[in-house]
Every structure is written in structure tokens, then in C-alpha cells.
Protein backbone atom coordinates (compact mmCIF):
# COMPACT_ATOMS: atom_id res chain seq x y z
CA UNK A 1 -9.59 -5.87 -10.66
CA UNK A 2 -9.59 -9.92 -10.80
CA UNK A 3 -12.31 -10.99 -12.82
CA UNK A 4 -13.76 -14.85 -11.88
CA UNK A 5 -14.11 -16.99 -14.68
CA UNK A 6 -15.64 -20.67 -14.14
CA UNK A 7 -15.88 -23.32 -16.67
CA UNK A 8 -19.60 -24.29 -16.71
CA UNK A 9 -19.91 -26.68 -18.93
CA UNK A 10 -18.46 -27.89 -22.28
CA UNK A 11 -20.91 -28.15 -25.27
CA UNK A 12 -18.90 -30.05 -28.32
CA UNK A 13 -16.08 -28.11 -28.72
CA UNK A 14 -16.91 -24.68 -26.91
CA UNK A 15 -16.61 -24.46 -23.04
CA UNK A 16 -19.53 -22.53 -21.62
CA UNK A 17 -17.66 -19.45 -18.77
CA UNK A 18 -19.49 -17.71 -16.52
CA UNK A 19 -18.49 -14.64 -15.53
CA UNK A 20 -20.96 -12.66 -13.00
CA UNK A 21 -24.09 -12.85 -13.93
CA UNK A 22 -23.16 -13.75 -17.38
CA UNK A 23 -22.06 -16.97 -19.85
CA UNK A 24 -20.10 -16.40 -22.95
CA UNK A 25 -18.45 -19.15 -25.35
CA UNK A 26 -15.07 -20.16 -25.71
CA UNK A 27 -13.12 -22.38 -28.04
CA UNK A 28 -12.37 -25.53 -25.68
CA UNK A 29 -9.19 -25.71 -27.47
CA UNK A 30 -7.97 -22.71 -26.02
CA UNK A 31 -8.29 -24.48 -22.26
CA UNK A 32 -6.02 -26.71 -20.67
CA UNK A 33 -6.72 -29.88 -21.87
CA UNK A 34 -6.82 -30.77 -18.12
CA UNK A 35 -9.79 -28.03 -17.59
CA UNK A 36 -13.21 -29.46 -16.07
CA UNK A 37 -16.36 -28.41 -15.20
CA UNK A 38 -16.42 -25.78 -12.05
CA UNK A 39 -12.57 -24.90 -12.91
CA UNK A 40 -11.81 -21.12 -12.25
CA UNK A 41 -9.68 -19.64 -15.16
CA UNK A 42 -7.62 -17.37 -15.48
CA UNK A 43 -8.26 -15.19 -18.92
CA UNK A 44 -5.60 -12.44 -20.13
CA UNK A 45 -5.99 -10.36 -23.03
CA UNK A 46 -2.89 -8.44 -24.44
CA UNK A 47 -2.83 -6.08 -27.47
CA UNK A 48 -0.15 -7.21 -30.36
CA UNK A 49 0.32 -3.61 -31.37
CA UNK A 50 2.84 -5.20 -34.18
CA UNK A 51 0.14 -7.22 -35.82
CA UNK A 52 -2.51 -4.41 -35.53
CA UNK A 53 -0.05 -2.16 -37.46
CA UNK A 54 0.90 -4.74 -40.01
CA UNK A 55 -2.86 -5.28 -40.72
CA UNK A 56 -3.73 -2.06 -41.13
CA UNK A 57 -0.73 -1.93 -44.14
CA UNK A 58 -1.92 -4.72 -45.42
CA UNK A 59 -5.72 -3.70 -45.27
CA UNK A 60 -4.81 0.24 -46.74
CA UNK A 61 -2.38 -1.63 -49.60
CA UNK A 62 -5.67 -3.89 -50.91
CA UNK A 63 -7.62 -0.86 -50.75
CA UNK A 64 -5.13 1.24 -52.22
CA UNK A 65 -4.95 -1.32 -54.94
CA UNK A 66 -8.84 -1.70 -55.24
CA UNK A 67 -9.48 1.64 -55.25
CA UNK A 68 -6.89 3.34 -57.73
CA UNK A 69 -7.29 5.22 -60.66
């Protein structure tokens, strides 16, 4: 599936994308500087398995730590 994803408007720093019957923010910065109004973007989302697992060491350690006896 290709989702459509069009640049409504920009509001300070957050662009305003619709996407079907929908808007959600974004942070502009995360556009094309080049991006305008009525644009159609192109949005991929990828998981970082790496980072998730580091976190989660990171997150169990402080607990581990908070939480010892």
C-alpha cells in the first residue's frame, strides 16, 4: 500500500499532513527545506532494532539499580 501524504499547511514550525480523511503534525524540520504547501510526501518509518535493544539495557540497568536490595 502507498499511503498519500500532502503538506497542508505550515503553522510556526510544524507542517500540518493530511492523510485521508485525517491531519496530523509534523516537525517542519524534518521536511525538505524546499517543501510547500500542496507537496505530496513521501513518509517511511523503519524500526532501529539496535537502539530498541540498547534502550531496553539501559532502561532494565536504571531499574535494576533503583530497585535493588
Amino acid at each position: 500500500m502507498r499511503a498519500i501524504f500532502i503538506i497542508d499547511r505550515f503553522e510556526g514550525d510544524w507542517a500540518v499532513i493530511e492523510f485521508e480523511k485525517t491531519t496530523f503534525n509534523l516537525p517542519r524540520v524534518l521536511l525538505p527545506s524546499a517543501a510547500r504547501e500542496g507537496d505530496v510526501v513521501r513518509i517511511s518509518i523503519t524500526l532501529d532494532k539496535k537502539a530498541t535493544a540498547e534502550r531496553r539495557e539501559r532502561i532494565e540497568k536504571l531499574m535494576d539499580e533503583l530497585f535493588e536490595d
